[in-house]
Every structure is written in structure tokens, then in C-alpha cells.
C-alpha atoms as a PDB file:
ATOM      1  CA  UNK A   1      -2.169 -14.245  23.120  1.00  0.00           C
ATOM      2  CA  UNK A   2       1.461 -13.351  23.548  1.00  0.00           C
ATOM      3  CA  UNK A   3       1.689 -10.270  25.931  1.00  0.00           C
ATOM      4  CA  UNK A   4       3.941  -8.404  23.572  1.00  0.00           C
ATOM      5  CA  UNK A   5       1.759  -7.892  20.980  1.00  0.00           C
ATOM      6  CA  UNK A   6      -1.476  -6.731  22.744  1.00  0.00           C
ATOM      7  CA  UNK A   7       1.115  -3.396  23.724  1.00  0.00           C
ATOM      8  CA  UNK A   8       1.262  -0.478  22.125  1.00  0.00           C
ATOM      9  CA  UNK A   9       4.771   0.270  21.323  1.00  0.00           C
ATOM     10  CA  UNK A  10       4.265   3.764  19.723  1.00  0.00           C
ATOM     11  CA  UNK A  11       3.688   5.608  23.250  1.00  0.00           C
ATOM     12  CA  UNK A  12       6.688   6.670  25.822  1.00  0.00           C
ATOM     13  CA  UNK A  13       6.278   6.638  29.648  1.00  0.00           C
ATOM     14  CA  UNK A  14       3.576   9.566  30.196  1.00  0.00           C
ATOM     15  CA  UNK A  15       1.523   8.399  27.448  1.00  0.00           C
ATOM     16  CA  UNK A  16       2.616  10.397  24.722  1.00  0.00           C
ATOM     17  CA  UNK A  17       3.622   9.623  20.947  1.00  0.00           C
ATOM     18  CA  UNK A  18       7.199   8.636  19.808  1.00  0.00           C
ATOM     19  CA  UNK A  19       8.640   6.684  17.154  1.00  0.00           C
ATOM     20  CA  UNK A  20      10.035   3.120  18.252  1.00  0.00           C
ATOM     21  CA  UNK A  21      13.610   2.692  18.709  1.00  0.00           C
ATOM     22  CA  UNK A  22      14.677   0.111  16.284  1.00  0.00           C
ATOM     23  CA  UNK A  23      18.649   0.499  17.334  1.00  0.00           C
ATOM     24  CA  UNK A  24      18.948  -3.159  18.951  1.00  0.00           C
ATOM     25  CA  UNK A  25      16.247  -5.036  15.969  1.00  0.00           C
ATOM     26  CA  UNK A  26      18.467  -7.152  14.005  1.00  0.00           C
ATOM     27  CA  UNK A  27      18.472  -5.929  10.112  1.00  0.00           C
ATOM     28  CA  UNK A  28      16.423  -8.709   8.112  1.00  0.00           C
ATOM     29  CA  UNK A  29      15.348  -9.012   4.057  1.00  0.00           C
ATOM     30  CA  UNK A  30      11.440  -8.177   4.521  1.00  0.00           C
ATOM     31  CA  UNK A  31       8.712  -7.967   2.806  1.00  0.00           C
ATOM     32  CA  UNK A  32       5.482  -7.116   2.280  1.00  0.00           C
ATOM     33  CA  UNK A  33       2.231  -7.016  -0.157  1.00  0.00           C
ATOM     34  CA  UNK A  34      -1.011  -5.295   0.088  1.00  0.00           C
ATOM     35  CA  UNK A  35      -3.918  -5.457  -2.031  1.00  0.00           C
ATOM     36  CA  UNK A  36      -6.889  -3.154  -2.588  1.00  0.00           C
ATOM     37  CA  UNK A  37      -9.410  -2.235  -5.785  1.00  0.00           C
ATOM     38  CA  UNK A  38     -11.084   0.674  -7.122  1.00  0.00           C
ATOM     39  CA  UNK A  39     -14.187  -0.311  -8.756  1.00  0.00           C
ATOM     40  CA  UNK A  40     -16.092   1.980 -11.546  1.00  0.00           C
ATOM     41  CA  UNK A  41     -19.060   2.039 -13.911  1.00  0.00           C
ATOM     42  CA  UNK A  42     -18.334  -0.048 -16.955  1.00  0.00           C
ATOM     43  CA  UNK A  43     -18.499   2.810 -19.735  1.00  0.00           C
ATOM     44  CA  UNK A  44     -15.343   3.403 -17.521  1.00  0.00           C
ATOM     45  CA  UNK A  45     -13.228   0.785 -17.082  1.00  0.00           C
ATOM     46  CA  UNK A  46     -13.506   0.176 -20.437  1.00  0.00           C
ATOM     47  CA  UNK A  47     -12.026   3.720 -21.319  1.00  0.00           C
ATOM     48  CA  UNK A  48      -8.957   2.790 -19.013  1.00  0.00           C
ATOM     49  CA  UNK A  49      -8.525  -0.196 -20.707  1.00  0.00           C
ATOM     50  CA  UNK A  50      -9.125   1.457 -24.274  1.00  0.00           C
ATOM     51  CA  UNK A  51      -6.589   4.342 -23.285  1.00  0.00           C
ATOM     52  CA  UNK A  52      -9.071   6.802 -23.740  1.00  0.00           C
ATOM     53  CA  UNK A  53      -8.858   9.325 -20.405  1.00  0.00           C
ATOM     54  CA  UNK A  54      -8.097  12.348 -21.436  1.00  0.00           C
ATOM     55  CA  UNK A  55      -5.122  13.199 -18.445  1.00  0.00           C
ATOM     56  CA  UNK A  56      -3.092  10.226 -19.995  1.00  0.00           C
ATOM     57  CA  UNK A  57      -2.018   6.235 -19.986  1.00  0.00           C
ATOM     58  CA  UNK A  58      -4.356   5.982 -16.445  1.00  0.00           C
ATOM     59  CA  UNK A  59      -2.616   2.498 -15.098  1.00  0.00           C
ATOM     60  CA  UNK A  60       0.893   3.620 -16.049  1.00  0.00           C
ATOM     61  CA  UNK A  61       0.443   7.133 -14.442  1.00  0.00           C
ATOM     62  CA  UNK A  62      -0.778   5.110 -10.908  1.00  0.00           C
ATOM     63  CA  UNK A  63       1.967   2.650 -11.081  1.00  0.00           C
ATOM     64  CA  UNK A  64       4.680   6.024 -10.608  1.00  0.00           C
ATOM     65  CA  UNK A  65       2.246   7.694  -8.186  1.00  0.00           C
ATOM     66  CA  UNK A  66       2.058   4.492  -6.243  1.00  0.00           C
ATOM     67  CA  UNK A  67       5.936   4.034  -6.477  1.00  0.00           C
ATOM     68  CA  UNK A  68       6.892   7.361  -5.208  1.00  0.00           C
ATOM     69  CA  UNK A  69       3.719   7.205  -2.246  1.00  0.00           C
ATOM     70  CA  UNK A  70       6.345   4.532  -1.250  1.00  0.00           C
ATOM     71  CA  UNK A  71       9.211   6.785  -1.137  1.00  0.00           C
ATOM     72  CA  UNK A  72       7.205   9.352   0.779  1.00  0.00           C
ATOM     73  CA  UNK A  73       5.618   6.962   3.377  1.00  0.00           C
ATOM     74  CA  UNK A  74       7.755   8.368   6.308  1.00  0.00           C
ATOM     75  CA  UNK A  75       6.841  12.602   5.439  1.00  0.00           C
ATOM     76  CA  UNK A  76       2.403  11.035   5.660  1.00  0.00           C
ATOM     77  CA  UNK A  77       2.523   8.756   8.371  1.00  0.00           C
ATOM     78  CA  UNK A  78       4.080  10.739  11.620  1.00  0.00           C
ATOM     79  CA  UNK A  79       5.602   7.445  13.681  1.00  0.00           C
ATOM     80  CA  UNK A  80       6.959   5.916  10.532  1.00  0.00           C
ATOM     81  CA  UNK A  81      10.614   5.551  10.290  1.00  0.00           C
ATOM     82  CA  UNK A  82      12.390   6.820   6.949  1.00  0.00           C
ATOM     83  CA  UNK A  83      13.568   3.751   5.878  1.00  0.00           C
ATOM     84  CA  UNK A  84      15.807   2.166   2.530  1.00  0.00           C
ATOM     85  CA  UNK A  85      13.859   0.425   0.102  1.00  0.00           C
ATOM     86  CA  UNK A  86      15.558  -1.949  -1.833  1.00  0.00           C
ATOM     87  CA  UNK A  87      12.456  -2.429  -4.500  1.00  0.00           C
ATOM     88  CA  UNK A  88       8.913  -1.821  -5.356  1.00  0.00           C
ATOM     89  CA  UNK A  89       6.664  -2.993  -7.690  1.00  0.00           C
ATOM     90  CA  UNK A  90       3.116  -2.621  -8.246  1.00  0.00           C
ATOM     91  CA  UNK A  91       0.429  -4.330 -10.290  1.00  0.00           C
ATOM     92  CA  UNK A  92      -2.904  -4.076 -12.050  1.00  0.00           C
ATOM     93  CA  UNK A  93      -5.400  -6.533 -12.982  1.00  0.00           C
ATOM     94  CA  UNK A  94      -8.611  -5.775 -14.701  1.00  0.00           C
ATOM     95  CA  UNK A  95     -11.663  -7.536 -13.209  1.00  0.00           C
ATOM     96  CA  UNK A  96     -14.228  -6.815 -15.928  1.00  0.00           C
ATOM     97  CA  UNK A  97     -17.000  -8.671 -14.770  1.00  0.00           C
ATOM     98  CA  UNK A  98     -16.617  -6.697 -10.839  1.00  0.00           C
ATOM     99  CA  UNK A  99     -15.918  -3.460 -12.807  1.00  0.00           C
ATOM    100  CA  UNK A 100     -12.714  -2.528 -11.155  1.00  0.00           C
ATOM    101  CA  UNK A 101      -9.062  -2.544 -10.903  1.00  0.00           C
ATOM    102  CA  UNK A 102      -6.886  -5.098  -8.607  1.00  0.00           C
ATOM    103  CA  UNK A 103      -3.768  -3.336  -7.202  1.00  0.00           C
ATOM    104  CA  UNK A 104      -1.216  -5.067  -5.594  1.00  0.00           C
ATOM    105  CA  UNK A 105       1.859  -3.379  -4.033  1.00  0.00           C
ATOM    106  CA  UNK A 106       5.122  -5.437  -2.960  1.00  0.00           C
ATOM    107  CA  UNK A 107       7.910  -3.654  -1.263  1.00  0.00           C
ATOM    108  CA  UNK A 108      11.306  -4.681  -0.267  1.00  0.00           C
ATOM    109  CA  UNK A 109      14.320  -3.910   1.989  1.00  0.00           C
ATOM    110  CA  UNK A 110      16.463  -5.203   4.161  1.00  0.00           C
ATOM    111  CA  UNK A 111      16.524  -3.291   7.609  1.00  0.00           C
ATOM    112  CA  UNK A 112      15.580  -3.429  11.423  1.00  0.00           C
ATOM    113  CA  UNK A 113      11.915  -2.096  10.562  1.00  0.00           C
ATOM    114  CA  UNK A 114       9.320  -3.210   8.437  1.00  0.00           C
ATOM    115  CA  UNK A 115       7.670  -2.179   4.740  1.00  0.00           C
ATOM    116  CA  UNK A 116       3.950  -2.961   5.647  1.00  0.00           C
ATOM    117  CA  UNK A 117       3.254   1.206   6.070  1.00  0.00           C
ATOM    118  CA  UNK A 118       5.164   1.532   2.347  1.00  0.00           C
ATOM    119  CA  UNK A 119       3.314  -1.308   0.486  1.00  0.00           C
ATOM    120  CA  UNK A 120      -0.411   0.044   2.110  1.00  0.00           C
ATOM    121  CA  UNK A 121       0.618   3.258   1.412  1.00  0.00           C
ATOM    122  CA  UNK A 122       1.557   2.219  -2.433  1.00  0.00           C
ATOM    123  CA  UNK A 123      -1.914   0.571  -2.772  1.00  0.00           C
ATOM    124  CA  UNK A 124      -3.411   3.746  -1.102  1.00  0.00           C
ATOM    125  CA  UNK A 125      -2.178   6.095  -3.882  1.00  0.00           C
ATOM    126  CA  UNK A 126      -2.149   4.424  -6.746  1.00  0.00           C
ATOM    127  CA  UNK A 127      -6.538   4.139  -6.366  1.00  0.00           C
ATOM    128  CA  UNK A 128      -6.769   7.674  -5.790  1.00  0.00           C
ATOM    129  CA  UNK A 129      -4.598   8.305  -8.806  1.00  0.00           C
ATOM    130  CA  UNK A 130      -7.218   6.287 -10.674  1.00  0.00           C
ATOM    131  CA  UNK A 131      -9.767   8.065  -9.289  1.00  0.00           C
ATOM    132  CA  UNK A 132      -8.129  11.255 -10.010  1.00  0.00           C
ATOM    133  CA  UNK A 133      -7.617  10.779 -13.868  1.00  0.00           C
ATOM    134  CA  UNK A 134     -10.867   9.101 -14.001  1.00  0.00           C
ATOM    135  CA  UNK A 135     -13.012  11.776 -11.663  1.00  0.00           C
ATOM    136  CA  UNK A 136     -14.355  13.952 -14.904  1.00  0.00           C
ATOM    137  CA  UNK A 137     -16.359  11.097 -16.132  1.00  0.00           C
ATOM    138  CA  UNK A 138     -17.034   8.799 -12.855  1.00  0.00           C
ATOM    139  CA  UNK A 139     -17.567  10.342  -9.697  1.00  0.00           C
ATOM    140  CA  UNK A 140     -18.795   7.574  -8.180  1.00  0.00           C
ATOM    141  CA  UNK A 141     -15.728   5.326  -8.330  1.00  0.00           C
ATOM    142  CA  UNK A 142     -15.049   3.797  -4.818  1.00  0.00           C
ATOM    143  CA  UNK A 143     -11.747   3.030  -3.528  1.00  0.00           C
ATOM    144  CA  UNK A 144     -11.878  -0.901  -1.475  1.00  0.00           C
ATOM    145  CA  UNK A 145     -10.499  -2.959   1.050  1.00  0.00           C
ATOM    146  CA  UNK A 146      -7.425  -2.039   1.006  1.00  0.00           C
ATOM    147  CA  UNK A 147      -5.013  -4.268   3.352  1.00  0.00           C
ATOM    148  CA  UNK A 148      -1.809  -5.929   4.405  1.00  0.00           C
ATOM    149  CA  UNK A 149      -1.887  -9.458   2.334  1.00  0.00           C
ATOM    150  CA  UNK A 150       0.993 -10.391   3.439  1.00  0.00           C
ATOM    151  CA  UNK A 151       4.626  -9.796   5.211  1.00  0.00           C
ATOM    152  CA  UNK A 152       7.419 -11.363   5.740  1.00  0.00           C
ATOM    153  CA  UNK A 153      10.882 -11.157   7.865  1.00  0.00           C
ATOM    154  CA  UNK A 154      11.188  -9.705  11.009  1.00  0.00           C
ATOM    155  CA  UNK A 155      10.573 -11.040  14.621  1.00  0.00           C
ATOM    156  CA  UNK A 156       7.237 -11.894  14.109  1.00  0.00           C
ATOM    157  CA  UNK A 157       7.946 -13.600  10.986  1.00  0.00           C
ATOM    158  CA  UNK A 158       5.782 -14.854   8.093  1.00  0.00           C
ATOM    159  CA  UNK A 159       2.392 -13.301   8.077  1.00  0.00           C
ATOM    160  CA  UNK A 160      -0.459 -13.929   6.011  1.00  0.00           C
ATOM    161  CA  UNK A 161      -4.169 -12.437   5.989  1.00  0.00           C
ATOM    162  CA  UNK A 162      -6.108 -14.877   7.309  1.00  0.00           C
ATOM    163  CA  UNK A 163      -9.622 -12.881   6.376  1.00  0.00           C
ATOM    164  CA  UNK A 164      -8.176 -12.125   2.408  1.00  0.00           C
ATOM    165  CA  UNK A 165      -6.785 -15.727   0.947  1.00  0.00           C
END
């Protein structure tokens, strides 16, 4: 395995924390998707789907939550930098017979420093903004797998989940 990638880049000389100078990374387009669920009881699901929570239009509230947990990525995750993004998008698919909801975050930009942090984070919010608006009548919702599907651009190029195809 290639020696650069087994380092830790996120520590200086005396072993401390700092954020990685991206001043000489050549500005690419990039991208990247991640992918995680929420699953639920079916009295439940079926309620989201029916638009019957009480705090509101469940999927359409998490899609804005999820958005703006991508504009906010830098102020939650200390080493992150504060970056552009040129786009975000996030979807929902119902898997009835599972009982849960598919989310799937895909951020954009063009820059010296990835959006894998922003798309996981995306993912990340929008499930606990289901499970917040859906908390008063199923506490025992659990938030899933959530991971980096895929990313691309960059000097380490194309990659794609090998353990989530």
C-alpha cells in the first residue's frame, strides 16, 4: 500500500492537531455521495409517507436540515476546512418492505479539498431530523450505516465503496 496514505496528515511535528494546508493542491470539480437509512416500525413509515406527523411534511423538512448540515460542516467537524459548495442535493427513497428511509447526499464544488465530510455530514442530519419529527410516536427508530458511497476528483481520484455496491 502506497506510503502516503497509511499517514496521518491531520497532525504537525510534536504530534498535535492542525488543519492540512491545501495552498499547493490543485483546485479540481469533486464530488461526492454518501448513503445511510433510518429504519422505523411500520405504523410509522406509513405516517411519513401519508403526511401525517404532526411537526410537518417529515421528508421535505430533512431534505433543508440535511442541506444546511452541509453548509455548517466546517463549525462540527474541528479539522475541516470551510469550503465553497457549488451544489447539494439530497434524496429519499421509501423501502417499505425494510421499513425505512434511503438517504442519499451528493455534494459538489470545485476546490483544492474535498466534499466527502459535507455529503456524510448531509446524510448524518437529515436521519436525525427524521428521527426528530418522528420521536413522539417511535422511539425506537435507528439511524444505519451511514457511509462515503462514492467520490470523485482530487489526487486520489475516483473512489467507490467497495463493501456498499
Amino acid at each position: 500500500m502506497d506510503k502516503e496514505i497509511l499517514e496521518f496528515t491531520h497532525f504537525n511535528d510534536a504530534g498535535r492537531s492542525k488543519m492540512v494546508d491545501v495552498t499547493e493542491k490543485k483546485s479540481t470539480q469533486r464530488v461526492a455521495i454518501a448513503k445511510g437509512a433510518i429504519a422505523m416500525k411500520k405504523e410509522t413509515l406509513q405516517k411519513v409517507i401519508d403526511g401525517q406527523m404532526k411537526k410537518g411534511d417529515v421528508l421535505g423538512v430533512a431534505q433543508i436540515a440535511g442541506i444546511m448540515g452541509v453548509k455548517r460542516t466546517a463549525d462540527l467537524i474541528p479539522m475541516c476546512h470551510n469550503i465553497f459548495i457549488s451544489g447539494s442535493d439530497i434524496d429519499f427513497e421509501i423501502d417499505e418492505v425494510n421499513s425505512r428511509i434511503l438517504i442519499e447526499a451528493t455534494v459538489k464544488n470545485s476546490g483544492q479539498t474535498g466534499v466527502e465530510m459535507e455529503a456524510l455530514t448531509a446524510v448524518s442530519v437529515a436521519a436525525l431530523t427524521i428521527y426528530d419529527m418522528c420521536k413522539a410516536v417511535d422511539k425506537e427508530m435507528t439511524i444505519e450505516t451511514i457511509y462515503l458511497a462514492k467520490k470523485t476528483g482530487g489526487k486520489s481520484g475516483e473512489f467507490i465503496n467497495p463493501n456498499h455496491q
